[in-house]
Protein backbone atom coordinates (compact mmCIF):
# COMPACT_ATOMS: atom_id res chain seq x y z
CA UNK A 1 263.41 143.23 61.23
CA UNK A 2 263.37 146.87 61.37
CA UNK A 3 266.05 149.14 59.68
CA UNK A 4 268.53 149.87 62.68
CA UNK A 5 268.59 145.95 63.07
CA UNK A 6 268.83 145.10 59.38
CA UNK A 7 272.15 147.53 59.62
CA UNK A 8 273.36 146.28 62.88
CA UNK A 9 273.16 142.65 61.40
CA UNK A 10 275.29 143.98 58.16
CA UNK A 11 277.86 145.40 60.56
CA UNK A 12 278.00 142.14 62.86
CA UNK A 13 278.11 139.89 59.64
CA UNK A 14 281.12 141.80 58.00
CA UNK A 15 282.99 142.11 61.15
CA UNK A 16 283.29 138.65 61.37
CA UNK A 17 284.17 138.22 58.04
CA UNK A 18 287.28 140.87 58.78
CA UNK A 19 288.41 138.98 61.57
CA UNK A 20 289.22 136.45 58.95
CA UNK A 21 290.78 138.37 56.26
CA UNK A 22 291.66 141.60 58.44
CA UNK A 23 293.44 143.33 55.19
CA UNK A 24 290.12 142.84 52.77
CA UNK A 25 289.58 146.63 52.11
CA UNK A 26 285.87 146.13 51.01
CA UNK A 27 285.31 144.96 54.49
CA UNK A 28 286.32 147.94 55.94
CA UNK A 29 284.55 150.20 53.46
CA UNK A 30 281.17 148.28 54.20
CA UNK A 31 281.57 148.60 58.07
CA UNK A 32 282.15 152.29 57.39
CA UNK A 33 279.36 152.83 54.78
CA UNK A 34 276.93 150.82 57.64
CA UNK A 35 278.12 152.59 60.46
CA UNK A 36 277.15 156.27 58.94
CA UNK A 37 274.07 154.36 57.95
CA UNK A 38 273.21 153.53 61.27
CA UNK A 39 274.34 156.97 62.49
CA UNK A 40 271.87 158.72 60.33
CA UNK A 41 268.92 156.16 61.21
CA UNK A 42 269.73 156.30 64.91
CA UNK A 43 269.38 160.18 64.39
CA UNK A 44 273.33 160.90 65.80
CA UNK A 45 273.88 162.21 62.23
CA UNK A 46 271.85 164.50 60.49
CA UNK A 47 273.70 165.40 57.71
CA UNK A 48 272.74 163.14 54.94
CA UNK A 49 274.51 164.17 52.26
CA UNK A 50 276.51 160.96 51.77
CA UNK A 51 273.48 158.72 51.45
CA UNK A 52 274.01 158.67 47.76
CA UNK A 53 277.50 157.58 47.92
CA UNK A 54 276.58 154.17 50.18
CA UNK A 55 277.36 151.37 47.67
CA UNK A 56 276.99 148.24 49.68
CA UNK A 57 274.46 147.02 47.18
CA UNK A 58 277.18 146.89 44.50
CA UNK A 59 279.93 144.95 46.69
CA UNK A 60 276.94 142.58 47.41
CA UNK A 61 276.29 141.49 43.53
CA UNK A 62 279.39 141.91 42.53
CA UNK A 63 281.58 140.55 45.29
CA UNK A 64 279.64 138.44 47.44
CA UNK A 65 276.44 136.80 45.61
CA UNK A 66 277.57 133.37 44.52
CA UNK A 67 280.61 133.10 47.54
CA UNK A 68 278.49 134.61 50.21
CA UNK A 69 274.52 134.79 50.03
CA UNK A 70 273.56 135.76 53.54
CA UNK A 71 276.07 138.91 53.75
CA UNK A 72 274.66 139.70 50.08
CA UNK A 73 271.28 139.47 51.20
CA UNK A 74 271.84 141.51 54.11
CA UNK A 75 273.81 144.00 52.07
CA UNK A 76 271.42 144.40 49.24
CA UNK A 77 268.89 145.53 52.41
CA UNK A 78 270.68 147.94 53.41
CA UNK A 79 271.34 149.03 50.27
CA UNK A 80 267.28 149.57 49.94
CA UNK A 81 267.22 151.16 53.72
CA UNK A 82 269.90 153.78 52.24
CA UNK A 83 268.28 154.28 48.97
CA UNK A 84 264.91 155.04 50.64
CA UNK A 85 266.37 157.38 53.17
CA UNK A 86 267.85 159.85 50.73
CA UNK A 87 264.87 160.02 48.88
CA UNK A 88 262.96 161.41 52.44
């Protein structure tokens, strides 16, 4: 999978998830954090200065490892996919 479709698999996973549990803040913060993600790989962002604050990673291990692996997984990549982009 490339990088735009890693991300828009992370938004599509946690926007199910809100459906379900519409008042689950850390939903809402991940669809944010992914959608500037997206906007900055898609190239309708260019400021990039928020990279370093993206910390989808962390709600993966801490919130969603044992109760939900495949939004973890998906998390933790674009995690790496933000990590990698501020460093360019």
């Amino acid at each position: 999978m490339t990088p735009i479709e890693i991300v828009r698999k992370g938004i599509s996973l946690t926007e199910k998830r809100l459906k379900d549990i519409p008042d689950f803040d850390i939903y809402q913060s991940i669809i944010k954090q992914l959608q500037y993600l997206l906007s900055i790989i898609d190239g309708s962002e260019l400021d990039r200065s928020k990279l370093d604050k993206i910390i989808v990673g962390h709600f993966a291990v801490r919130e969603f490892e044992e109760s939900d692996p495949e939004l973890a997984e998906i998390l933790k990549n674009c995690q790496s996919i933000a990590f990698k982009l501020s460093l360019e």
